[in-house]
N, C-alpha and C. Protein backbone atom coordinates (compact mmCIF):
# COMPACT_ATOMS: atom_id res chain seq x y z
N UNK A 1 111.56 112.11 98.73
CA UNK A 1 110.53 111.58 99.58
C UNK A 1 110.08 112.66 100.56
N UNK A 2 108.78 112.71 100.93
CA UNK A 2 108.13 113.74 101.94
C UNK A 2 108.40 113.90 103.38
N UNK A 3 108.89 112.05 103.33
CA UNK A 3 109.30 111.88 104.85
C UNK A 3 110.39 110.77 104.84
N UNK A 4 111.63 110.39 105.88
CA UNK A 4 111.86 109.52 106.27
C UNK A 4 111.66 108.51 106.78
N UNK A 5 110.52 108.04 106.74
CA UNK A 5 109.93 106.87 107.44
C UNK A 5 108.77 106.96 106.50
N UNK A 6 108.19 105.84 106.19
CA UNK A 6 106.90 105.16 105.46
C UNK A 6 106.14 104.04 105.63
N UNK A 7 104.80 104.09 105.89
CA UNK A 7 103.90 103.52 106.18
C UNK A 7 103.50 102.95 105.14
N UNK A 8 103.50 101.15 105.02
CA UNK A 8 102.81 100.55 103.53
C UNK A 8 102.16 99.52 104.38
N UNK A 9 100.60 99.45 103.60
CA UNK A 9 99.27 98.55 104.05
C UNK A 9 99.33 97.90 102.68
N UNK A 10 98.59 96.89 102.41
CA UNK A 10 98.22 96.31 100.97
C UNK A 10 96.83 95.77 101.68
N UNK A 11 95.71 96.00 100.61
CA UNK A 11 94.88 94.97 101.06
C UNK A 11 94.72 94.47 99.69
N UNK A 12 94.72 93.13 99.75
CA UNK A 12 94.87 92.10 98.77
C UNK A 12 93.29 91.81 97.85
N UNK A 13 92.30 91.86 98.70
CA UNK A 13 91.22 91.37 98.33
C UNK A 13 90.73 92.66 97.38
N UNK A 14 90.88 93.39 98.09
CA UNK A 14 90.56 95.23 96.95
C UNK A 14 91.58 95.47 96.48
N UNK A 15 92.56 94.90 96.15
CA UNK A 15 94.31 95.10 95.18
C UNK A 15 94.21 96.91 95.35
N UNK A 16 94.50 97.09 96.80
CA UNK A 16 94.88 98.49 97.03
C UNK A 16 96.15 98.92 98.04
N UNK A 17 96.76 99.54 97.23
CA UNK A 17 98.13 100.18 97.81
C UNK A 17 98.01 100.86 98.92
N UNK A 18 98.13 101.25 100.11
CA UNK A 18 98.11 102.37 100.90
C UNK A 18 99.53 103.10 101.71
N UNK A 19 99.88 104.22 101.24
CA UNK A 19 101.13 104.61 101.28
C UNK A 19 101.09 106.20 101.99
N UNK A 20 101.34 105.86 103.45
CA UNK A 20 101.41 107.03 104.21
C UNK A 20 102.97 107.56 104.53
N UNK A 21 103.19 108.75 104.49
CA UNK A 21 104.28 109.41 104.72
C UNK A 21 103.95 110.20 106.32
N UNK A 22 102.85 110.17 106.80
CA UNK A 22 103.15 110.58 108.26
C UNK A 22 102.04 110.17 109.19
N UNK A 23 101.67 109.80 110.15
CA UNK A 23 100.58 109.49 110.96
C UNK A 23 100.52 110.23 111.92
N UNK A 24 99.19 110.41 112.64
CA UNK A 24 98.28 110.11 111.34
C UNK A 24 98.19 111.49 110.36
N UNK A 25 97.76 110.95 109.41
CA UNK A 25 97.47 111.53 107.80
C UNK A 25 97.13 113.24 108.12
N UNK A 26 95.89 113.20 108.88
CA UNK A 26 95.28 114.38 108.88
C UNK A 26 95.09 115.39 107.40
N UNK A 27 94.33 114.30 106.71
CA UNK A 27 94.17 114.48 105.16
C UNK A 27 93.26 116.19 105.00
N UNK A 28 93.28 116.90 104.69
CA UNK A 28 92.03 117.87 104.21
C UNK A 28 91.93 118.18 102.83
N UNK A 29 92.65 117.13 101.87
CA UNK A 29 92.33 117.39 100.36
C UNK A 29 93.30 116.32 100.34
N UNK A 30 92.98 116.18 98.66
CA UNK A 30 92.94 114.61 98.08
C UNK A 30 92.62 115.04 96.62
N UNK A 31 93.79 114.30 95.90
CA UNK A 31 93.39 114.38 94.08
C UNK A 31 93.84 113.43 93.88
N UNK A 32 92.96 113.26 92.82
CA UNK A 32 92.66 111.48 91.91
C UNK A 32 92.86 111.76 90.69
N UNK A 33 94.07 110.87 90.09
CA UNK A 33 94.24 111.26 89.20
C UNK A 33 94.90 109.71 88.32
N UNK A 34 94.00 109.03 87.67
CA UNK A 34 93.86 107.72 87.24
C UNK A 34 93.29 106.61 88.38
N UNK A 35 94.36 105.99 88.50
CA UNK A 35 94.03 105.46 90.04
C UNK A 35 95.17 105.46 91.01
N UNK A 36 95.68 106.49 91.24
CA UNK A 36 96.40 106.99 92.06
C UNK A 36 95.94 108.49 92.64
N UNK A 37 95.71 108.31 94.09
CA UNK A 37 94.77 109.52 94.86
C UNK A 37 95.89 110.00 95.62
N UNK A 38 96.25 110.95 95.73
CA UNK A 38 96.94 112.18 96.63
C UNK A 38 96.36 112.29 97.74
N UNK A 39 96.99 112.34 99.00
CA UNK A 39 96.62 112.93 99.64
C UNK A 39 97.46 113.78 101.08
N UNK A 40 97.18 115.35 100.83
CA UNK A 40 97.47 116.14 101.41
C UNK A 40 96.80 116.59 102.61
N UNK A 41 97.86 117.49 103.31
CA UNK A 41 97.81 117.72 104.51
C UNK A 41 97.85 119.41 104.21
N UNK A 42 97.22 120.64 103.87
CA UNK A 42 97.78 121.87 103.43
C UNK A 42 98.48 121.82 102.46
N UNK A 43 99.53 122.12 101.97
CA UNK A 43 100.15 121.46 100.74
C UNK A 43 101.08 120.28 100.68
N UNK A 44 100.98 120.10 101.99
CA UNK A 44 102.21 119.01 102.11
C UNK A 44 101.61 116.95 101.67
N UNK A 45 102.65 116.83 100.90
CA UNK A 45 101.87 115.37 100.40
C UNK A 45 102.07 114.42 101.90
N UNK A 46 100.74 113.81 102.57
CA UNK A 46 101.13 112.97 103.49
C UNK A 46 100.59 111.49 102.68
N UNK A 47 100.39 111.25 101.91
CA UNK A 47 99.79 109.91 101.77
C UNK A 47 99.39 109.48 99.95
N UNK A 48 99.62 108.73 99.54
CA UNK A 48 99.07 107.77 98.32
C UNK A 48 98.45 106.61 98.56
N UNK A 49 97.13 106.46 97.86
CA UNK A 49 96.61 105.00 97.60
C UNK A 49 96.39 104.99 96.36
N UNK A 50 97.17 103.98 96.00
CA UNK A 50 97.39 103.25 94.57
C UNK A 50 96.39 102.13 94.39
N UNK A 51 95.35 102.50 93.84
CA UNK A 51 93.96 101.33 92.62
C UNK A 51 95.03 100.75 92.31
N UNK A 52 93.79 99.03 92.19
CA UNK A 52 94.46 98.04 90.95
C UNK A 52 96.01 98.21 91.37
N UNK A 53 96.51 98.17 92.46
CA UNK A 53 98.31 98.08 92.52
C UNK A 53 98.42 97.21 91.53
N UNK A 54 98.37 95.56 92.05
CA UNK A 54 99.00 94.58 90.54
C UNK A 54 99.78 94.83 89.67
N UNK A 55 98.25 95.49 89.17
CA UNK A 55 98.77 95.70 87.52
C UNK A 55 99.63 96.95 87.41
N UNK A 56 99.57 97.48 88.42
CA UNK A 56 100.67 98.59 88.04
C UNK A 56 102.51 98.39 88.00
N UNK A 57 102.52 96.99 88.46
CA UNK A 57 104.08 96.23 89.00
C UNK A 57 104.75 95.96 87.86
């Protein structure tokens, strides 16, 4: 894991995951890759949002 402590949001109505490893984020790049988006801080991973969670369970 990137960090000891983790941040989880769900929003239900857009079935979207939101999974931060540090706050705030201070994102400056981001890769998408199906429906799971990266997102970094320099190289360091601070954050995932997982599309369609659900179906991914």
């Amino acid at each position: 894991m990137p960090s000891k402590r983790i941040w989880v949001d769900y929003d239900d109505e857009a079935d979207v995951l939101y999974i931060s490893f540090r706050k705030p984020q201070q994102v400056n790049d981001s890769i998408m890759e199906e429906d799971i988006i990266s997102h970094y801080h320099n190289k360091e991973l601070v954050g995932l949002t997982i599309l369609h969670a659900k179906s991914k369970g």
